[in-house]
N, C-alpha and C. Protein backbone atom coordinates (compact mmCIF):
# COMPACT_ATOMS: atom_id res chain seq x y z
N UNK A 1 86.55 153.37 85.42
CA UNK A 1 85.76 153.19 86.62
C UNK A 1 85.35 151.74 86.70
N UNK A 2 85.36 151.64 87.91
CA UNK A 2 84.73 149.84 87.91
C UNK A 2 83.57 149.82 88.29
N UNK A 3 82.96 148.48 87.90
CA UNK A 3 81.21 148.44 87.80
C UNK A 3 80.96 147.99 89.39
N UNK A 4 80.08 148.18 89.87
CA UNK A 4 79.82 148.05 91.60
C UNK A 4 78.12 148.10 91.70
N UNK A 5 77.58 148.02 92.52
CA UNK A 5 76.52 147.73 92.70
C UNK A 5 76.42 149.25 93.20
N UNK A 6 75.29 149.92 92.48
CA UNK A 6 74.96 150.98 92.77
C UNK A 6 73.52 151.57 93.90
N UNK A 7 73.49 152.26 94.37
CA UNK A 7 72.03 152.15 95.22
C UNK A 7 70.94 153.10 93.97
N UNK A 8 69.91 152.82 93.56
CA UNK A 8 69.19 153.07 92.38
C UNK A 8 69.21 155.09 92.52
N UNK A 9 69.40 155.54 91.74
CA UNK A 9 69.49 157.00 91.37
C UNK A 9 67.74 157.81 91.78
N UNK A 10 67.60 158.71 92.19
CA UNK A 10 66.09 159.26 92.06
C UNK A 10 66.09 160.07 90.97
N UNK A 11 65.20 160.10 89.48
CA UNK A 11 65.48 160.48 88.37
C UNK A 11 64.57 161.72 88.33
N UNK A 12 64.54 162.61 88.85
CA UNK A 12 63.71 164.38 89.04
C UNK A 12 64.08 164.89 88.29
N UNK A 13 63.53 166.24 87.48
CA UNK A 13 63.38 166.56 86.91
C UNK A 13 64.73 167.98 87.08
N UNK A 14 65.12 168.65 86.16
CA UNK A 14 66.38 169.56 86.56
C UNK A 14 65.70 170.44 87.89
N UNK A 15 64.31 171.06 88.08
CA UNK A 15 64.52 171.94 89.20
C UNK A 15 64.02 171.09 90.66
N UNK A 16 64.78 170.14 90.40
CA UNK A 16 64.60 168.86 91.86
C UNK A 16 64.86 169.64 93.48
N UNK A 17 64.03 169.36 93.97
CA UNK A 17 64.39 170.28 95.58
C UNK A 17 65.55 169.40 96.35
N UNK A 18 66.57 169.56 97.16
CA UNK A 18 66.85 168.56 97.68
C UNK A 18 66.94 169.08 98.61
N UNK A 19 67.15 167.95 99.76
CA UNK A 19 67.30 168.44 101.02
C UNK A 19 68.89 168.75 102.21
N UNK A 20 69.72 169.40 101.29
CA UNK A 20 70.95 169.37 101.45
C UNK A 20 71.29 170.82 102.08
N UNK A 21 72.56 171.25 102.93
CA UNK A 21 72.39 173.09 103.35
C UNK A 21 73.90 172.71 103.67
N UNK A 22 74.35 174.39 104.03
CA UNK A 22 75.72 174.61 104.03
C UNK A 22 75.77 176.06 103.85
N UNK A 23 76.67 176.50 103.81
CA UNK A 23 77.73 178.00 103.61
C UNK A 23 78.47 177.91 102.94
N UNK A 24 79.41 178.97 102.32
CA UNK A 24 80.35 178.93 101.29
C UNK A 24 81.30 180.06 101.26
N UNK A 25 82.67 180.26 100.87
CA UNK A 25 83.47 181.30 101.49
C UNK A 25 82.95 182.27 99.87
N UNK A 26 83.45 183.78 100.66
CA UNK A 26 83.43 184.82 99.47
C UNK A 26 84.28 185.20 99.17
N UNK A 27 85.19 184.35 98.69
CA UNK A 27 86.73 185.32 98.63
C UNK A 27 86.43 184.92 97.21
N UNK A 28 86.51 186.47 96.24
CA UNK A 28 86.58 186.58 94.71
C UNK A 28 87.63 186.06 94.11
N UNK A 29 88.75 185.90 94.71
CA UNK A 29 90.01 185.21 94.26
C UNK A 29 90.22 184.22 94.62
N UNK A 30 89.00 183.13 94.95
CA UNK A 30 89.40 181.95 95.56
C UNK A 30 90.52 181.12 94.82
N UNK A 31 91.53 180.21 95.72
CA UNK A 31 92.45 178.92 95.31
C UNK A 31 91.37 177.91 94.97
N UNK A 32 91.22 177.14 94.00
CA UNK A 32 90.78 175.80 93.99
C UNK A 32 91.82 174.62 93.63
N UNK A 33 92.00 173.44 94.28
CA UNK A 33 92.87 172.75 94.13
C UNK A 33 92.66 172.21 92.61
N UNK A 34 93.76 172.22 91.96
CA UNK A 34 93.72 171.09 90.92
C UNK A 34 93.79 169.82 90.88
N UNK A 35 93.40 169.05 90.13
CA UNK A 35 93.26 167.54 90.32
C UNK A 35 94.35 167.56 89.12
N UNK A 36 94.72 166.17 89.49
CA UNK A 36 96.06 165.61 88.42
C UNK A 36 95.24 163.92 88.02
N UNK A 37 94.77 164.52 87.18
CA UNK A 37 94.29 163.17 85.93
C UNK A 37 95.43 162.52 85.01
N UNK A 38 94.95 161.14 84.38
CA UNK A 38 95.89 160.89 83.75
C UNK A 38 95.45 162.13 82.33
N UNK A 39 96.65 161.22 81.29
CA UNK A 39 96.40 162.46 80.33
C UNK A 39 95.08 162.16 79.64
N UNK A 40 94.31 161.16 79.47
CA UNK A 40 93.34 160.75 78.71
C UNK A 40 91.97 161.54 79.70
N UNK A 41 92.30 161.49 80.71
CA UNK A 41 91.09 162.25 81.75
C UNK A 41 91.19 163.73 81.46
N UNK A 42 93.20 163.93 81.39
CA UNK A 42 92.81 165.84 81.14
C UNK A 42 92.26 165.83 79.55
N UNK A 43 92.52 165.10 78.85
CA UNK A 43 91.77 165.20 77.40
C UNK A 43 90.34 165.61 77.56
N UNK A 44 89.85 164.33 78.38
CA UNK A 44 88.16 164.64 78.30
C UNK A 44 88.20 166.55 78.92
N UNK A 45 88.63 166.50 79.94
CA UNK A 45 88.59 167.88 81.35
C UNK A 45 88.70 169.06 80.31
N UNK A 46 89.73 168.55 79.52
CA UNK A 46 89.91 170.37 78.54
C UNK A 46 89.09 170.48 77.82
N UNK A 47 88.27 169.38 76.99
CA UNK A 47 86.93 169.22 76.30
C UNK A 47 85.92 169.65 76.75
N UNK A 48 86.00 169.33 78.07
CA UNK A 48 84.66 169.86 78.88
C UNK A 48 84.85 171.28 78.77
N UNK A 49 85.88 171.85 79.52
CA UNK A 49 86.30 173.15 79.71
C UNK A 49 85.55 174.18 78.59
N UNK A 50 86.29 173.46 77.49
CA UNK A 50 85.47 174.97 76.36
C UNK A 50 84.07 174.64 76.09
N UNK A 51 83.16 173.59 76.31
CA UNK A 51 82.11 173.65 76.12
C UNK A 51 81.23 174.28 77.42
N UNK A 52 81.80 174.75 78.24
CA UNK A 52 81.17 174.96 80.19
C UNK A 52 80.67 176.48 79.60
N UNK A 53 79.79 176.52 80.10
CA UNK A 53 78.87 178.02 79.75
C UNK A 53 79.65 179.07 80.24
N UNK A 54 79.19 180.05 79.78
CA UNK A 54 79.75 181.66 80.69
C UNK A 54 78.91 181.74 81.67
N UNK A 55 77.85 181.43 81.99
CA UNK A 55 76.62 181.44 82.94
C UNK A 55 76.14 180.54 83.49
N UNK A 56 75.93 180.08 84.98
CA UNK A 56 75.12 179.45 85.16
C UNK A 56 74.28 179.68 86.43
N UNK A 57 73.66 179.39 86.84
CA UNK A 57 72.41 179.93 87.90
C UNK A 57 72.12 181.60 87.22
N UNK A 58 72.49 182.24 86.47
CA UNK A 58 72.65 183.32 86.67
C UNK A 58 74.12 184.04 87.47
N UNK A 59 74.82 182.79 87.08
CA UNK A 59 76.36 183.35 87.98
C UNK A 59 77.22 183.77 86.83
N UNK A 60 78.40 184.92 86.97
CA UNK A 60 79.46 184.85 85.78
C UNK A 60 80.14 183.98 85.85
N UNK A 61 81.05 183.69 84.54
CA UNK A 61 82.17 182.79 84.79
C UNK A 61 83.07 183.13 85.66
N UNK A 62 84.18 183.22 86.30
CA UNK A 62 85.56 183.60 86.55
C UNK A 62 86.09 183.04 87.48
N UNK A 63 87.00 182.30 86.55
CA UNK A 63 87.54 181.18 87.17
C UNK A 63 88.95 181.50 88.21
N UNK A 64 88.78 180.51 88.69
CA UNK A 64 89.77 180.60 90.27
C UNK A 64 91.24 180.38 89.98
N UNK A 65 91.90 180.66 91.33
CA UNK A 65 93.74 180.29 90.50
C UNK A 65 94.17 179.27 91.44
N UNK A 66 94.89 178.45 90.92
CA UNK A 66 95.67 179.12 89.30
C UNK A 66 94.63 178.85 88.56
N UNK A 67 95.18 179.20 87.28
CA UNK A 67 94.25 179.00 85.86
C UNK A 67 94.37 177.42 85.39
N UNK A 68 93.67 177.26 84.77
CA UNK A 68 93.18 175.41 85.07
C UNK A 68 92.15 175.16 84.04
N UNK A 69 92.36 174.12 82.71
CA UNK A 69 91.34 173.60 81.81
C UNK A 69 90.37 172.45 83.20
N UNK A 70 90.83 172.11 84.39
CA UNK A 70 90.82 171.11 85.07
C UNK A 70 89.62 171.95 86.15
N UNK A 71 89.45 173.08 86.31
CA UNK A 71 88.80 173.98 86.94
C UNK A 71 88.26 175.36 86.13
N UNK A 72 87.30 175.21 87.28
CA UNK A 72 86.55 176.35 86.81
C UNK A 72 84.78 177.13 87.68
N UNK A 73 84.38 178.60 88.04
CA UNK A 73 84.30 178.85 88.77
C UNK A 73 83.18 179.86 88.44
N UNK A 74 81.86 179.94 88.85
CA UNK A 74 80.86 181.12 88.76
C UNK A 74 80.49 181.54 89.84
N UNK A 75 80.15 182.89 89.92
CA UNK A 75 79.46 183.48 91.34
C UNK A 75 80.65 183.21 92.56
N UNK A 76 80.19 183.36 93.74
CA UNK A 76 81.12 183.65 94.87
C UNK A 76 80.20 183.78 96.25
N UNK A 77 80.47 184.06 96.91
CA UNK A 77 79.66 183.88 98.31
C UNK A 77 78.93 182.61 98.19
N UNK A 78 77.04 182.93 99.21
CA UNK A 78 76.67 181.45 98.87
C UNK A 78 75.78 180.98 97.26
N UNK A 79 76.16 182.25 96.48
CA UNK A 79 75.93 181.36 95.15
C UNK A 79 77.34 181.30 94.19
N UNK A 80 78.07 180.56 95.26
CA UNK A 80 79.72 180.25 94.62
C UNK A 80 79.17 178.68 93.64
N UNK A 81 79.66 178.12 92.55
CA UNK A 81 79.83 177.29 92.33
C UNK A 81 81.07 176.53 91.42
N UNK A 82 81.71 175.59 92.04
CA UNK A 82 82.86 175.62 91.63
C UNK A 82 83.01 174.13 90.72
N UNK A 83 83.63 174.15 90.19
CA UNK A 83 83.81 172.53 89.34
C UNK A 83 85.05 172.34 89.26
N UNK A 84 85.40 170.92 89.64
CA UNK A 84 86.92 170.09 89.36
C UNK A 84 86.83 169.35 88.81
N UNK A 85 87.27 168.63 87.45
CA UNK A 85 87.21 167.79 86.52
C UNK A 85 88.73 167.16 86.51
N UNK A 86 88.57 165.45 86.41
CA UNK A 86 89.60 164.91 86.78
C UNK A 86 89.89 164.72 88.50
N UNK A 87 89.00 164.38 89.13
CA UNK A 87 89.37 164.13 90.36
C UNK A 87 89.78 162.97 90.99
N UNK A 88 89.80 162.05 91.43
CA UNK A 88 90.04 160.63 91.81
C UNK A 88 88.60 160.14 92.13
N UNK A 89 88.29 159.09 91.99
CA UNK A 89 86.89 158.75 92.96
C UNK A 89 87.00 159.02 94.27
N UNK A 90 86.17 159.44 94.99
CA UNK A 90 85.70 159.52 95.80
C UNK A 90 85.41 158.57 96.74
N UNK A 91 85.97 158.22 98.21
CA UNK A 91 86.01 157.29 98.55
C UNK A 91 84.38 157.12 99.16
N UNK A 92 83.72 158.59 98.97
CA UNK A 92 82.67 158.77 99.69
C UNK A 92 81.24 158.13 98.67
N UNK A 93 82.02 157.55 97.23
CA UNK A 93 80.90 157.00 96.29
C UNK A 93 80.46 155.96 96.87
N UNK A 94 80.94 155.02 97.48
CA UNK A 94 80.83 153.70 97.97
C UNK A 94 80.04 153.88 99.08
N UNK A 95 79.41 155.02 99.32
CA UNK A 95 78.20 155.09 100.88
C UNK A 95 77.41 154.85 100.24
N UNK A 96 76.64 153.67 100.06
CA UNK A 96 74.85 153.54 99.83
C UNK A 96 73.62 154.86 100.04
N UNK A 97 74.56 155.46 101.40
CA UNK A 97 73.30 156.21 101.64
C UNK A 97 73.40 157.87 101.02
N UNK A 98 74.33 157.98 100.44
CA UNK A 98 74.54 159.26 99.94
C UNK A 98 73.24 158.93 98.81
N UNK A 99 72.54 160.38 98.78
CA UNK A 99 71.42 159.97 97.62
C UNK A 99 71.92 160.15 96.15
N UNK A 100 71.43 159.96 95.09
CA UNK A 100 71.70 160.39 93.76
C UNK A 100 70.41 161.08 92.92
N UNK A 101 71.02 161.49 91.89
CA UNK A 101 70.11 162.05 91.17
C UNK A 101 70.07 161.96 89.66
N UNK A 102 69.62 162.02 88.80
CA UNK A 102 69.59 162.15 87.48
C UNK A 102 68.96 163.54 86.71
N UNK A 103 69.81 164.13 85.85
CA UNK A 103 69.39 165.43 85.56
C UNK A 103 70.02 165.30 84.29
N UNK A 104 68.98 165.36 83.13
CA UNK A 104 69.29 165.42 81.53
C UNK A 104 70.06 164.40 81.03
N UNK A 105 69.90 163.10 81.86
CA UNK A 105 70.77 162.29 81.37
C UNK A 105 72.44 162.14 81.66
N UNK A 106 72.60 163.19 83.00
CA UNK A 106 73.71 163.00 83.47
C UNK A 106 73.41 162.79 85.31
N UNK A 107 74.05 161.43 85.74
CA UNK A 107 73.96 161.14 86.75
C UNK A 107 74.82 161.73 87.83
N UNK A 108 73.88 162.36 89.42
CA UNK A 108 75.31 162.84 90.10
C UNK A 108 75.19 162.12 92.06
N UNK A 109 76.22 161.79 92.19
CA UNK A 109 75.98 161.35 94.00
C UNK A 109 76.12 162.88 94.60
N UNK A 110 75.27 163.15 95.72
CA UNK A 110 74.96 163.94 96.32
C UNK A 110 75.31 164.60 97.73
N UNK A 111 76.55 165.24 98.31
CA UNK A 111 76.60 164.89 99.60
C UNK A 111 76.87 166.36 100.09
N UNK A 112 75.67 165.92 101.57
CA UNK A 112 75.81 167.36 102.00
C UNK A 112 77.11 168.02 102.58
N UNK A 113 77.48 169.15 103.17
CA UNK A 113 78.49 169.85 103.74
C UNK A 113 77.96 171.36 104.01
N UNK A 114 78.56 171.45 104.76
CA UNK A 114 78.09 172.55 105.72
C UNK A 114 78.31 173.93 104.80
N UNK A 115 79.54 173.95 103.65
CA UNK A 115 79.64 174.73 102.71
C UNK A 115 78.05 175.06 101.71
N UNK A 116 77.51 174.23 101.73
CA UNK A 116 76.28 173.80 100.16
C UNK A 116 76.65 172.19 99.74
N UNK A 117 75.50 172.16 98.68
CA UNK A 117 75.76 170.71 98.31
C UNK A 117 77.07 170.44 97.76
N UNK A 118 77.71 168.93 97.60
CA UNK A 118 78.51 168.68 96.47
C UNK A 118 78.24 167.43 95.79
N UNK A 119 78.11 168.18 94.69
CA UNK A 119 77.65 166.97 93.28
C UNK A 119 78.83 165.86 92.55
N UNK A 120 78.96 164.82 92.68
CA UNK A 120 80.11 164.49 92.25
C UNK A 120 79.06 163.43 90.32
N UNK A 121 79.66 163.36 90.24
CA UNK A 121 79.31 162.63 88.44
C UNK A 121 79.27 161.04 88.57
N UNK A 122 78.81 160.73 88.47
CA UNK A 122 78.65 158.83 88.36
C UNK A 122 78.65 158.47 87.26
N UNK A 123 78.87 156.92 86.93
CA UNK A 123 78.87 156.55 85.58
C UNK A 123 79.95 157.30 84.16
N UNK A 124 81.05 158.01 84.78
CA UNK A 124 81.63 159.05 83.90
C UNK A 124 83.09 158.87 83.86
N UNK A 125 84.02 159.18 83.19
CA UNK A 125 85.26 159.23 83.38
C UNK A 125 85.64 160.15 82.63
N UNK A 126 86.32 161.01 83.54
CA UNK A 126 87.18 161.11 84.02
C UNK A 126 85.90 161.92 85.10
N UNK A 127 85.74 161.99 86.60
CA UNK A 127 85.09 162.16 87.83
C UNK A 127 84.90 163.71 87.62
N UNK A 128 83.92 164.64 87.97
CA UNK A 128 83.47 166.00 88.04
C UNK A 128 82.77 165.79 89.04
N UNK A 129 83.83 167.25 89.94
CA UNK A 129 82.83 167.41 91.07
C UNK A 129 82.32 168.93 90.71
N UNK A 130 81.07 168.88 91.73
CA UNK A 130 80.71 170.25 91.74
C UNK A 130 80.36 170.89 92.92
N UNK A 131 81.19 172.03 93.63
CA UNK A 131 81.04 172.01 94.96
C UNK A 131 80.25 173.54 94.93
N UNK A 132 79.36 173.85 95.58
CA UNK A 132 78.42 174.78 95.54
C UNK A 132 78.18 175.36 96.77
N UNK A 133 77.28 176.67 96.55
CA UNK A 133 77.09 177.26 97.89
C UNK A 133 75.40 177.29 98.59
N UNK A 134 75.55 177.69 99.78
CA UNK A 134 74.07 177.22 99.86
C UNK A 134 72.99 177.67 99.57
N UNK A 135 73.25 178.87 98.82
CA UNK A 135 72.03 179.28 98.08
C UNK A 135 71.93 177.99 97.23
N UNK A 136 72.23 176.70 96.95
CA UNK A 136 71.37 175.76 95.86
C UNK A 136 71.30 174.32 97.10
N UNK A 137 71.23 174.92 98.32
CA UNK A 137 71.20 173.86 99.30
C UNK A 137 69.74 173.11 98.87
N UNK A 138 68.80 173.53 98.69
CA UNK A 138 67.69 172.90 98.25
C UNK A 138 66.70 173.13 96.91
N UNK A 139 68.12 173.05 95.49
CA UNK A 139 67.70 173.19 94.32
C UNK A 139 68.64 172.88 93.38
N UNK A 140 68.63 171.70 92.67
CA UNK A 140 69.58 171.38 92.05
C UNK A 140 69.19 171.57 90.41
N UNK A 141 68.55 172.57 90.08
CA UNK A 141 68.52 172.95 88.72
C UNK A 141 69.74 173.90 88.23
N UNK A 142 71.21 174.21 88.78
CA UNK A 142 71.67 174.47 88.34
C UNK A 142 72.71 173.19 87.39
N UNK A 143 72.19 172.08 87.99
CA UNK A 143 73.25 170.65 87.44
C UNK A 143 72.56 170.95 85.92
N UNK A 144 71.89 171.39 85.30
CA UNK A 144 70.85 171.36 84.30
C UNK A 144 72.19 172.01 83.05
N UNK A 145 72.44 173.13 83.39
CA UNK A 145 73.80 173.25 82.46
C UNK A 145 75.26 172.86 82.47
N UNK A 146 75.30 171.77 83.15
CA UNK A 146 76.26 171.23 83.07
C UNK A 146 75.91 169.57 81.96
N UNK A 147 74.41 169.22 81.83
CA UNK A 147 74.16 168.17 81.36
C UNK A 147 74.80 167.94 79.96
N UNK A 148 74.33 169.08 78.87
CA UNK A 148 74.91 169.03 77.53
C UNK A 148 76.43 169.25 77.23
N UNK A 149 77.36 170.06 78.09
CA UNK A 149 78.79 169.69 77.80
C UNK A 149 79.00 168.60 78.49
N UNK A 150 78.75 167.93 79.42
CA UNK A 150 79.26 166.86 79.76
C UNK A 150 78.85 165.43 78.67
N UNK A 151 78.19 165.79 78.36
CA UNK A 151 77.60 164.66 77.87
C UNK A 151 78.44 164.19 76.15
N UNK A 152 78.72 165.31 75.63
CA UNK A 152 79.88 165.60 74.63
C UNK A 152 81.22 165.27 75.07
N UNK A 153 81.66 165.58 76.12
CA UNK A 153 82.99 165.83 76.54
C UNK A 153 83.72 164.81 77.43
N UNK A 154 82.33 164.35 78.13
CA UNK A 154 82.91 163.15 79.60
C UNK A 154 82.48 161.85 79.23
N UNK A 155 83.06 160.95 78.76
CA UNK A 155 82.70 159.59 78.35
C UNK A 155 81.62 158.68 79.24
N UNK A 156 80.86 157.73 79.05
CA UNK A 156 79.75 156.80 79.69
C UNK A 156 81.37 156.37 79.83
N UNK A 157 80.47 155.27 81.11
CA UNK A 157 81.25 153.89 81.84
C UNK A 157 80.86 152.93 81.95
N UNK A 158 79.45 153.11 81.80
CA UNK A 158 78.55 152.22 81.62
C UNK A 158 77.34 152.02 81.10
């Protein structure tokens, strides 16, 4: 990742309110696209993978197809939350005005969509997004278990 002038992070606490909303589809068999990392990014991505909880919000695991160390998937409707590891940056990092956040020591840019929030990872390599439903349109304490495998698994950048 390259170093850039960042707009300063708001550092809240994991059950941070935000002010973000959206919808989210319910299909139990959802497709999620895979991302194609180099191999040193799927290294970190499969690392992450086995450390990613069976649970989070109170959601099960069960992940989407295809099957994917690069993906992975809890709950469904609007408490779907989905994760892609290994994504490209985001051309949408470079908006100043997208807000950020800090949660356990892992930083994330914030942008709304009509689906629920999506969390993308800053400061990290290989890029994790997290695209969610709007039951967490205005609560981002589920980023809270994602802090300790990432933090093992997804390298600083800076």
């Amino acid at each position: 990742m390259t170093s850039s002038r960042r707009r300063p992070l708001l550092f809240l606490p994991a059950v941070a309110v935000l002010a973000v909303a959206g919808c989210s589809s319910s299909d139990a068999t959802a497709t999620v696209a895979v991302p194609s990392p180099s191999a040193k990014e799927a290294a970190a991505c499969a690392a992450l993978d086995k450390l990613l909880p069976d649970t989070v919000a109170g959601q099960k695991r069960h992940d989407p197809t295809p099957d994917s160390p690069l993906t992975a998937r809890w709950g469904d409707g609007d408490a779907e939350i989905v994760l892609r590891c290994g994504i490209p940056r985001p051309d949408e990092m470079s908006d100043p005005t997208l807000p950020g956040i800090g949660v356990d020591g892992i930083d994330w840019t914030v942008q709304k969509r009509d689906q629920g929030p999506r969390f993308i990872s800053q400061y990290r390599d290989p890029y994790v997004e997290l695209l969610t439903g709007t039951r967490y349109a205005n609560d981002a304490s589920l980023l809270q278990a994602f802090a300790a495998p990432m933090a093992k698994a997804v390298p600083k950048t800076v």
